[in-house]
PDB file of N, CA and C in Angstrom:
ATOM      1  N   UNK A   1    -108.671 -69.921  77.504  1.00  0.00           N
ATOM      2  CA  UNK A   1    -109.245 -70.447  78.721  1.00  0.00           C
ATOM      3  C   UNK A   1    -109.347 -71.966  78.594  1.00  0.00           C
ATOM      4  N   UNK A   2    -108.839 -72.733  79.556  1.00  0.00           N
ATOM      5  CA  UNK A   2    -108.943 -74.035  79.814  1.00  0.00           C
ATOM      6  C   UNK A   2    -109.988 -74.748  80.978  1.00  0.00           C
ATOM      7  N   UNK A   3    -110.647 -75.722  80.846  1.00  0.00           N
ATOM      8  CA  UNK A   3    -111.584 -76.559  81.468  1.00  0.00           C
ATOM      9  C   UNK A   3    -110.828 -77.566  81.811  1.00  0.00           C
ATOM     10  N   UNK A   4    -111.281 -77.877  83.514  1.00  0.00           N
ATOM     11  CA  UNK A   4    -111.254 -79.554  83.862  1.00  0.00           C
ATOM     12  C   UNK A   4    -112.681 -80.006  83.382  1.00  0.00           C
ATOM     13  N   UNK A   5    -112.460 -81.640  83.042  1.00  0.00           N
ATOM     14  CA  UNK A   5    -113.962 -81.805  82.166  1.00  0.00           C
ATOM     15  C   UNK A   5    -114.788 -82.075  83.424  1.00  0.00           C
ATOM     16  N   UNK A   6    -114.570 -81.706  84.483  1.00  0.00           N
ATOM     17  CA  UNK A   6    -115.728 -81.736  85.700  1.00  0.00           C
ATOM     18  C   UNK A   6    -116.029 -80.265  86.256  1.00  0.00           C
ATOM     19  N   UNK A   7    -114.981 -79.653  85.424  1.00  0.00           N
ATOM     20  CA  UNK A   7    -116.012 -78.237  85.558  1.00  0.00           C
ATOM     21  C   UNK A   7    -117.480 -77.900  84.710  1.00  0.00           C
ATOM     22  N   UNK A   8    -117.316 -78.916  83.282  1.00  0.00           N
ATOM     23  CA  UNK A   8    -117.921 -78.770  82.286  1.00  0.00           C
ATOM     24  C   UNK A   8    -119.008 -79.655  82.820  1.00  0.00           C
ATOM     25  N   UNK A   9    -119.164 -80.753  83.813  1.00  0.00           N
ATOM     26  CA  UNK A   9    -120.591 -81.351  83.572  1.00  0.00           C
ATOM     27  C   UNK A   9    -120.716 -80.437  84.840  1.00  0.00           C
ATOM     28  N   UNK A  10    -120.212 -80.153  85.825  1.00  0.00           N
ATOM     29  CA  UNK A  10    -121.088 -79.034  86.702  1.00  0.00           C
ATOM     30  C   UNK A  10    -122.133 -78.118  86.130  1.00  0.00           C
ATOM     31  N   UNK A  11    -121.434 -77.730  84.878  1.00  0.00           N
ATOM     32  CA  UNK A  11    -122.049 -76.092  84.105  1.00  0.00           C
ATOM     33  C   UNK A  11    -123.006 -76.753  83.510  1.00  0.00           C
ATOM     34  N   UNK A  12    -123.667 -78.142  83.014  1.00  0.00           N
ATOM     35  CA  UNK A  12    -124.489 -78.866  82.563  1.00  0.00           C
ATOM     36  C   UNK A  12    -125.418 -79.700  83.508  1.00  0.00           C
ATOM     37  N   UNK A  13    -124.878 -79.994  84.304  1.00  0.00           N
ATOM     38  CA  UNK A  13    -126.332 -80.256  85.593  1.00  0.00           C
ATOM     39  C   UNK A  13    -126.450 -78.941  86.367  1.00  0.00           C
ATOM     40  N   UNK A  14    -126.115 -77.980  86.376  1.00  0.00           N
ATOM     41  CA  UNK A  14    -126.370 -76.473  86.537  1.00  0.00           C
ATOM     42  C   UNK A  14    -127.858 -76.083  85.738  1.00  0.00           C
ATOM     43  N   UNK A  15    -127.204 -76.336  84.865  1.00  0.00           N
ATOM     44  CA  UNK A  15    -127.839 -75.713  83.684  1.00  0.00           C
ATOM     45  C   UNK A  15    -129.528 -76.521  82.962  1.00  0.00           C
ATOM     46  N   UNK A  16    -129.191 -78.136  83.547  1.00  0.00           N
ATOM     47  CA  UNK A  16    -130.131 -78.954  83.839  1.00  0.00           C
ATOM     48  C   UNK A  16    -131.532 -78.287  84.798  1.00  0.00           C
ATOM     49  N   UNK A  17    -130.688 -78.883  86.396  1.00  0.00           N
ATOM     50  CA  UNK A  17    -131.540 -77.965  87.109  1.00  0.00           C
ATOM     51  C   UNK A  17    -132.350 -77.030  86.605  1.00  0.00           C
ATOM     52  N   UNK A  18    -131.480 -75.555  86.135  1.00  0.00           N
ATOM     53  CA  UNK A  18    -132.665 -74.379  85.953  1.00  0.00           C
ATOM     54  C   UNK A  18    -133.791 -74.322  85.139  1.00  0.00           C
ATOM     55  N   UNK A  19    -132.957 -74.851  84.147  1.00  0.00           N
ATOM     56  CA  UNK A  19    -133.795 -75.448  83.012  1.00  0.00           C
ATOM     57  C   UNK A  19    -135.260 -76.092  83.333  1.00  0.00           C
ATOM     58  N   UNK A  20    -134.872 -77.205  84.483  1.00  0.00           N
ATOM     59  CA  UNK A  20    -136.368 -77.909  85.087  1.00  0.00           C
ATOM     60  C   UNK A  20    -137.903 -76.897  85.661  1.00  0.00           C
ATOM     61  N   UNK A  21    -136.795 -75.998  86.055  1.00  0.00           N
ATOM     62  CA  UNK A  21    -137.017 -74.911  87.164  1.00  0.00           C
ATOM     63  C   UNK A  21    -138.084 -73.950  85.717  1.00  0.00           C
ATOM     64  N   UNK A  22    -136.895 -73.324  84.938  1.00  0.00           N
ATOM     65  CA  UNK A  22    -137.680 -72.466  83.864  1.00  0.00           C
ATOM     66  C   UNK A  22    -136.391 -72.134  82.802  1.00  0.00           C
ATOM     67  N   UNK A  23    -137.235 -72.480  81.502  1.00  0.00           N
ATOM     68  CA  UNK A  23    -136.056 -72.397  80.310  1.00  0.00           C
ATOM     69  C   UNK A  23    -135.304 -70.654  80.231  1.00  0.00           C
ATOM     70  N   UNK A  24    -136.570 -69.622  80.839  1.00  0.00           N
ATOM     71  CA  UNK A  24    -135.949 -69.112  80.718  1.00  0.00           C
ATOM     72  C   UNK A  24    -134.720 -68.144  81.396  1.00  0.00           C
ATOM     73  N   UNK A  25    -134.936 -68.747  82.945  1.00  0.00           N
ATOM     74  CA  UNK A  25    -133.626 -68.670  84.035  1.00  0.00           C
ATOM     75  C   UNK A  25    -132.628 -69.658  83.499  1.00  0.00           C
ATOM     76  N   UNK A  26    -132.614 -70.970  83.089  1.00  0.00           N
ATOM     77  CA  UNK A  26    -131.421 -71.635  82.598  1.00  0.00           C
ATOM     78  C   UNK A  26    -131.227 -70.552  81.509  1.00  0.00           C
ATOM     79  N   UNK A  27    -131.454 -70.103  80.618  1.00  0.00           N
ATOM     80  CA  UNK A  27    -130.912 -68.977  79.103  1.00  0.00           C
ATOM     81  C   UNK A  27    -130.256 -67.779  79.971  1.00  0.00           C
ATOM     82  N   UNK A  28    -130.563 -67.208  81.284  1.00  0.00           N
ATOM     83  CA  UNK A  28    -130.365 -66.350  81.254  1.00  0.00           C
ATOM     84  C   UNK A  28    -128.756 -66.735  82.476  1.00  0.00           C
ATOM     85  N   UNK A  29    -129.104 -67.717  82.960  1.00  0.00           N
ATOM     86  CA  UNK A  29    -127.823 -68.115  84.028  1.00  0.00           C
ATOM     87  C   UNK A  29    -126.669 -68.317  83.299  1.00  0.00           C
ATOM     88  N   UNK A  30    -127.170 -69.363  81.674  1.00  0.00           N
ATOM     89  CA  UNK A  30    -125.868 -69.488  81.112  1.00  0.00           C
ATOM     90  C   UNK A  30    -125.382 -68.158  80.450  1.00  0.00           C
ATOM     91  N   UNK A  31    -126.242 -67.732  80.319  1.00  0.00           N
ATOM     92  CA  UNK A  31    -125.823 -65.859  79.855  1.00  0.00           C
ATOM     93  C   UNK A  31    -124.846 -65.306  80.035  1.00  0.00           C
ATOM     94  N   UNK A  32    -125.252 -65.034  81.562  1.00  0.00           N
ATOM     95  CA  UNK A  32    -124.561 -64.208  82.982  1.00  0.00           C
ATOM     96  C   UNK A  32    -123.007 -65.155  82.407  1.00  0.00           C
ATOM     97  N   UNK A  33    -123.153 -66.486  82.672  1.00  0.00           N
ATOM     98  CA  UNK A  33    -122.116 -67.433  82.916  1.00  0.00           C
ATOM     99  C   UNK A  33    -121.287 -66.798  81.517  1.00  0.00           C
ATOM    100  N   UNK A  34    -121.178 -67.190  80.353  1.00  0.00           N
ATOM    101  CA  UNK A  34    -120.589 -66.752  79.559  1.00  0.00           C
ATOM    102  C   UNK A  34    -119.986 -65.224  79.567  1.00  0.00           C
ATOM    103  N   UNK A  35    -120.865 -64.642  79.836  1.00  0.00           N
ATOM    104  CA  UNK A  35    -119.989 -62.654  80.243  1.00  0.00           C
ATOM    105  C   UNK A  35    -119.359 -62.985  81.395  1.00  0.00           C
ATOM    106  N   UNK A  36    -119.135 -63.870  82.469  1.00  0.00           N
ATOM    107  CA  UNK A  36    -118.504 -63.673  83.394  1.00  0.00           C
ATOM    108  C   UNK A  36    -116.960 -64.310  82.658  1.00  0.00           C
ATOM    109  N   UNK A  37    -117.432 -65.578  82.507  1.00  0.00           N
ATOM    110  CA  UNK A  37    -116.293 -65.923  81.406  1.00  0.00           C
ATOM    111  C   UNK A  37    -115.369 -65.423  80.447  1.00  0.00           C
ATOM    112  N   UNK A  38    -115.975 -64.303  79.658  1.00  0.00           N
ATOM    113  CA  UNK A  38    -114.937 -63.006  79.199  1.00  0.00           C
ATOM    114  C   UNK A  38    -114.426 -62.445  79.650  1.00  0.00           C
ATOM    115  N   UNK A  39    -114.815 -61.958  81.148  1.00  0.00           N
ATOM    116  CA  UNK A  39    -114.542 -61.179  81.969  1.00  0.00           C
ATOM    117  C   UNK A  39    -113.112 -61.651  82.431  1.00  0.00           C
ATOM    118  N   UNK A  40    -113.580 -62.928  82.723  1.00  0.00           N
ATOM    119  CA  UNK A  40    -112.286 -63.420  83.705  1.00  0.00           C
ATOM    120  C   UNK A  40    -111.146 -63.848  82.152  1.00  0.00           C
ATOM    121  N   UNK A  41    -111.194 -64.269  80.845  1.00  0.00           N
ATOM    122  CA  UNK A  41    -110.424 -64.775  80.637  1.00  0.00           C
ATOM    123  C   UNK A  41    -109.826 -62.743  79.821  1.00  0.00           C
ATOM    124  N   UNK A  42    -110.684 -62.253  79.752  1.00  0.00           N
ATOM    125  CA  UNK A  42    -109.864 -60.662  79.726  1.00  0.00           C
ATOM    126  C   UNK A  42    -108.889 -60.130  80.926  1.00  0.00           C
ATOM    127  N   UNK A  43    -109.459 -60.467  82.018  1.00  0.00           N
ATOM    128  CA  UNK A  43    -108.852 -59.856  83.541  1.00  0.00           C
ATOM    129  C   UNK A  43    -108.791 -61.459  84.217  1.00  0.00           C
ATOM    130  N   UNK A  44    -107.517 -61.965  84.106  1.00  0.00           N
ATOM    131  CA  UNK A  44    -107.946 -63.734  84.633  1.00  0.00           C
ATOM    132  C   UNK A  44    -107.426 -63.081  86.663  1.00  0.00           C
ATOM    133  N   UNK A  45    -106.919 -61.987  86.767  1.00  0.00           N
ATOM    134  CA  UNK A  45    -106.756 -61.459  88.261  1.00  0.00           C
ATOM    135  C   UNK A  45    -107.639 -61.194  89.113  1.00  0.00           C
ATOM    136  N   UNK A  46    -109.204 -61.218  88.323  1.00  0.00           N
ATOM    137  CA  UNK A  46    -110.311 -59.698  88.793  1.00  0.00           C
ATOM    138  C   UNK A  46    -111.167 -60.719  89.927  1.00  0.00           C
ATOM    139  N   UNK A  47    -110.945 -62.351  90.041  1.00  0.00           N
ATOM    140  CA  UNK A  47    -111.813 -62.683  91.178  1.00  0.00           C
ATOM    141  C   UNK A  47    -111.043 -62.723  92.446  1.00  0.00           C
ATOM    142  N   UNK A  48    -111.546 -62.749  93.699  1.00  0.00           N
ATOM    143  CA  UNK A  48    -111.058 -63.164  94.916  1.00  0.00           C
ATOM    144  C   UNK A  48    -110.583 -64.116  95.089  1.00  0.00           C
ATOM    145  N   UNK A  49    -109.272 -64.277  96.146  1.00  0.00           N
ATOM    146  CA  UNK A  49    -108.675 -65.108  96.510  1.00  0.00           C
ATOM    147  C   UNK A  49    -109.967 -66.246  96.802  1.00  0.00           C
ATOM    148  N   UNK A  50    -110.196 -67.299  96.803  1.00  0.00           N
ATOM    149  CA  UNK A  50    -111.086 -68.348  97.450  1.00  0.00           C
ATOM    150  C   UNK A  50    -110.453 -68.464  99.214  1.00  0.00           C
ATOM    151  N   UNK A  51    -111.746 -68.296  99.754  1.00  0.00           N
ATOM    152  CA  UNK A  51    -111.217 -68.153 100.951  1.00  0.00           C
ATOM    153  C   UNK A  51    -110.962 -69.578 101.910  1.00  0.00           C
ATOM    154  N   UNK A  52    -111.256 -70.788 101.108  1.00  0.00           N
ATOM    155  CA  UNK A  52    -111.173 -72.019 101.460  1.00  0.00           C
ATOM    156  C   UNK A  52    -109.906 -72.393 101.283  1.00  0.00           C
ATOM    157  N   UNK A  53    -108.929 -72.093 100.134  1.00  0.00           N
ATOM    158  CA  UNK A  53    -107.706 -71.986 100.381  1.00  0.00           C
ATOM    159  C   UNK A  53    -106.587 -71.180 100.317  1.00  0.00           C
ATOM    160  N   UNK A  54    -107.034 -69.430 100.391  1.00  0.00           N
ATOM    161  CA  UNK A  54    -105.947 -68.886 100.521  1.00  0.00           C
ATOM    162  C   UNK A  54    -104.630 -69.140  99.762  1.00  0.00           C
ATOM    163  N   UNK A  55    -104.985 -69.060  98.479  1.00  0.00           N
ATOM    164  CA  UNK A  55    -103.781 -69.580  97.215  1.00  0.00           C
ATOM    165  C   UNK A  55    -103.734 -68.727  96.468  1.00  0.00           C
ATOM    166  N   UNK A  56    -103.256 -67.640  96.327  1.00  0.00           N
ATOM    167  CA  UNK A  56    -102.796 -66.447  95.325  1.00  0.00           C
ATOM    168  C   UNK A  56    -104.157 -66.927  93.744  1.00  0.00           C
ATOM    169  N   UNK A  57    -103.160 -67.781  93.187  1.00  0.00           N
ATOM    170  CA  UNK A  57    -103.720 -68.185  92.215  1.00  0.00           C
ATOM    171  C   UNK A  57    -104.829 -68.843  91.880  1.00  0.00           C
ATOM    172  N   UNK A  58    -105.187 -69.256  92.845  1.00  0.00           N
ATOM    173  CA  UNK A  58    -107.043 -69.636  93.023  1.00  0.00           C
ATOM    174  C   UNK A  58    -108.114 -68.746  93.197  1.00  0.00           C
ATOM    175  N   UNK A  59    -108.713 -68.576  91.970  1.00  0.00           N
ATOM    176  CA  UNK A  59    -109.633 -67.270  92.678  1.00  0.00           C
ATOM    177  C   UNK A  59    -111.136 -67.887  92.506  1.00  0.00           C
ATOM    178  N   UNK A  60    -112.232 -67.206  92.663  1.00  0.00           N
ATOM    179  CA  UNK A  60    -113.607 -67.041  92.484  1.00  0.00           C
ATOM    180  C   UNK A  60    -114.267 -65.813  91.797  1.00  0.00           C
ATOM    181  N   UNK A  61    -115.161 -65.887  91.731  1.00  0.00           N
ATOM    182  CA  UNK A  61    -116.345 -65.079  90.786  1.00  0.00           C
ATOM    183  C   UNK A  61    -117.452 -65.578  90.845  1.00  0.00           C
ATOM    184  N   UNK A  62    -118.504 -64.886  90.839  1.00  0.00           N
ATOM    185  CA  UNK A  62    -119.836 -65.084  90.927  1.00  0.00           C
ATOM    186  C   UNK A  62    -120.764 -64.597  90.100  1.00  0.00           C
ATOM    187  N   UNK A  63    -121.716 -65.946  89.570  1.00  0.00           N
ATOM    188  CA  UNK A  63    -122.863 -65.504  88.828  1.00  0.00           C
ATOM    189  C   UNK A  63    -123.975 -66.000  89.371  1.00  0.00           C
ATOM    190  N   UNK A  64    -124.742 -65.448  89.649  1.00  0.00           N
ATOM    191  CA  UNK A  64    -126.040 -65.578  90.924  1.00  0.00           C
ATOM    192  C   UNK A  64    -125.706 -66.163  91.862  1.00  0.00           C
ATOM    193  N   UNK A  65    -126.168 -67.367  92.110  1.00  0.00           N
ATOM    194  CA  UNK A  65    -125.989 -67.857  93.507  1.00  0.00           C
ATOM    195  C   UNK A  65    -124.262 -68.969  93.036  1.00  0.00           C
ATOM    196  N   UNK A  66    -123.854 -69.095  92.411  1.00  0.00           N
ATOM    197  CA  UNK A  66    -122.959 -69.955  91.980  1.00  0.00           C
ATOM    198  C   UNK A  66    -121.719 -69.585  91.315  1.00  0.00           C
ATOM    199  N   UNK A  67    -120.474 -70.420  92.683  1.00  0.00           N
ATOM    200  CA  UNK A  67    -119.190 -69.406  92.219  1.00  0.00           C
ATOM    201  C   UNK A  67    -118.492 -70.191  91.159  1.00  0.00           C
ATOM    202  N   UNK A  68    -117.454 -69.275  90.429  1.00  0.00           N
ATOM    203  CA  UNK A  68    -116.781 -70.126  89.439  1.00  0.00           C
ATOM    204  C   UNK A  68    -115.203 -69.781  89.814  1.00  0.00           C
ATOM    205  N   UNK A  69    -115.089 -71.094  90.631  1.00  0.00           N
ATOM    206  CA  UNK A  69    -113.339 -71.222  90.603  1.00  0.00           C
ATOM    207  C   UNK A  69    -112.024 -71.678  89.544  1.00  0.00           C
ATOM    208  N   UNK A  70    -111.244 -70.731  89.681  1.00  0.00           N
ATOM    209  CA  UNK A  70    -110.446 -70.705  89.117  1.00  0.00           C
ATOM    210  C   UNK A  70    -109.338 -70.373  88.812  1.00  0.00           C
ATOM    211  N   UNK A  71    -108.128 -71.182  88.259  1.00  0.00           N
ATOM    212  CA  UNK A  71    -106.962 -70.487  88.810  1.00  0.00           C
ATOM    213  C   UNK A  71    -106.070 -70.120  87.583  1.00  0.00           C
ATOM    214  N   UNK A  72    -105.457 -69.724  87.605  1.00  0.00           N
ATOM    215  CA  UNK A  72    -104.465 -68.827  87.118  1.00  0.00           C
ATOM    216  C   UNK A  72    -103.024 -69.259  86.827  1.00  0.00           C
ATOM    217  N   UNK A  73    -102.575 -70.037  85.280  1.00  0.00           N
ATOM    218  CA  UNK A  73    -101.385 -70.486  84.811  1.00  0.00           C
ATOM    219  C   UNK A  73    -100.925 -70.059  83.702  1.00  0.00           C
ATOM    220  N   UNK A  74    -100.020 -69.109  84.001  1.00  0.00           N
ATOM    221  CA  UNK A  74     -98.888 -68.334  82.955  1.00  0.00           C
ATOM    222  C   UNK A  74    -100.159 -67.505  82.394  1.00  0.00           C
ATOM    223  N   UNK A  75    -100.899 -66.528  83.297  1.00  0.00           N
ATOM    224  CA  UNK A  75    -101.890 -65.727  82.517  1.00  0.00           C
ATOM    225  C   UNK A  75    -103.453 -66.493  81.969  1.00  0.00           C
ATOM    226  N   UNK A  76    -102.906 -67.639  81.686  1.00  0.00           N
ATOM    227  CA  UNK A  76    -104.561 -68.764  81.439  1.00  0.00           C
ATOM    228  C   UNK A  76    -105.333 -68.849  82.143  1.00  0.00           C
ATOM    229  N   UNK A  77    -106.532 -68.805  82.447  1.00  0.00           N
ATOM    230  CA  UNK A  77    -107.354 -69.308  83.202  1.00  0.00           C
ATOM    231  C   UNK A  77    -107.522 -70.272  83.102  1.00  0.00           C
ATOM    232  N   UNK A  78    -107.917 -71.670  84.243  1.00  0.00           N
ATOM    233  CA  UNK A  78    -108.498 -72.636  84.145  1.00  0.00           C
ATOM    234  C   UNK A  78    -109.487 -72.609  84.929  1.00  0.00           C
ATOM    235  N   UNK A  79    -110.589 -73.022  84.337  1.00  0.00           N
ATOM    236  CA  UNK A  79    -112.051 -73.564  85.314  1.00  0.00           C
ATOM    237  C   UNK A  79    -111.516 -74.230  86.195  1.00  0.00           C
ATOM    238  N   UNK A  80    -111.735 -74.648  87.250  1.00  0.00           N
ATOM    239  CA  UNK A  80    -111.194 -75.974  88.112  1.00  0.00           C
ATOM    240  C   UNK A  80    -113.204 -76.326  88.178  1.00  0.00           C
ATOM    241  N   UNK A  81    -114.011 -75.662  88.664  1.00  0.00           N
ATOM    242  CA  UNK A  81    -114.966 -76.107  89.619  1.00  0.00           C
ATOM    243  C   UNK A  81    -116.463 -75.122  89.041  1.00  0.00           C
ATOM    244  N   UNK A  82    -117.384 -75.151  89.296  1.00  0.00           N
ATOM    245  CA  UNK A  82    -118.839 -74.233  89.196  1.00  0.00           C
ATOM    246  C   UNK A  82    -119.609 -74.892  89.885  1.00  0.00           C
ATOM    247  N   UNK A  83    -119.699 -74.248  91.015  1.00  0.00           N
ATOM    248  CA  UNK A  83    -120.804 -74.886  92.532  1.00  0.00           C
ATOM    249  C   UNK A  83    -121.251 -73.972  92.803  1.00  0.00           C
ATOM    250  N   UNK A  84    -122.439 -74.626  93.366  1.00  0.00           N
ATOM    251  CA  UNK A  84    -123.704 -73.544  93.643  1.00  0.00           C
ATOM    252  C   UNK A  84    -122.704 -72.875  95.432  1.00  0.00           C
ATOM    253  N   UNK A  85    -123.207 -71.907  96.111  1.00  0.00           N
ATOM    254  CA  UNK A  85    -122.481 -71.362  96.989  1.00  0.00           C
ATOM    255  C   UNK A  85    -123.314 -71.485  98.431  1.00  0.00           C
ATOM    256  N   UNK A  86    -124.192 -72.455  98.224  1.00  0.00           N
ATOM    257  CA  UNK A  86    -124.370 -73.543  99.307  1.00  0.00           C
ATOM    258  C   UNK A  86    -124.082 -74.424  99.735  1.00  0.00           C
ATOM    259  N   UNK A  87    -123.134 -75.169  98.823  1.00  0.00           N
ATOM    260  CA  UNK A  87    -122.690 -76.211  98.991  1.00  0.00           C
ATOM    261  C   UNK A  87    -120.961 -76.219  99.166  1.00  0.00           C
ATOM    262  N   UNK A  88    -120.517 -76.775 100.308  1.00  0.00           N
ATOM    263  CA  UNK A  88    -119.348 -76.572 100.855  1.00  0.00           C
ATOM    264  C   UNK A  88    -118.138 -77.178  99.145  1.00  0.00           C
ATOM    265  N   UNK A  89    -117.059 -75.938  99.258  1.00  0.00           N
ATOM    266  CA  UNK A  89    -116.203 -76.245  97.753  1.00  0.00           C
ATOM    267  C   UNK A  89    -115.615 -77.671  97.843  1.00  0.00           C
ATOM    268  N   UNK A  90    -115.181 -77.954  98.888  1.00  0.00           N
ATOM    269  CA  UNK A  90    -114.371 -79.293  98.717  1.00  0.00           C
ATOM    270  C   UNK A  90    -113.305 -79.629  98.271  1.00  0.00           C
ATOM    271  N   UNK A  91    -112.823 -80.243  97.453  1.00  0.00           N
ATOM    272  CA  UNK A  91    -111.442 -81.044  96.586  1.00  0.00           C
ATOM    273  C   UNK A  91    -111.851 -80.461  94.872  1.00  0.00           C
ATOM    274  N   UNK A  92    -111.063 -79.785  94.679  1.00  0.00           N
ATOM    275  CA  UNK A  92    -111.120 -79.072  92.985  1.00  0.00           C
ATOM    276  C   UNK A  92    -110.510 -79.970  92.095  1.00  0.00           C
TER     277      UNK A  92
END
């Protein structure tokens, strides 16, 4: 599995936030986050198309309120993005 390094400070002011919120929802978000992460780099097919751009190889997945996009090269996953799912996706 591969990272853009702006997927990686997303997952860290993510992880900031909850943290502020309560140490032990940040422990348990990055939790979730990591098993979803196996998940996808075991089955890199198993999220939904993203419906913002309708690209085979772009998909999503969700761990609580916050999706994790990502697409799909020669079987690899790459992070592109981790945004909360209030906030419109934008430019990956």
């Amino acid at each position: 599995m591969n990272w853009k390094e702006s997927a990686r400070e997303e997952v860290r002011e993510i992880y900031s936030f909850l943290l502020n919120l309560s140490m032990v929802a940040a422990d348990e978000w990055l939790e979730q986050l990591e098993k979803k992460l196996n998940l996808i780099e075991q089955f890199p097919g198993m999220g939904r198309m993203v419906p913002d751009y309708y690209i085979s190889f772009i998909r999503e997945v969700f761990v609580g309120s916050y999706r994790i996009v990502y697409s799909i090269q020669d079987d690899t996953p790459l992070i592109l993005a981790v945004r909360p799912m209030s906030r419109p996706l934008g430019r990956i």
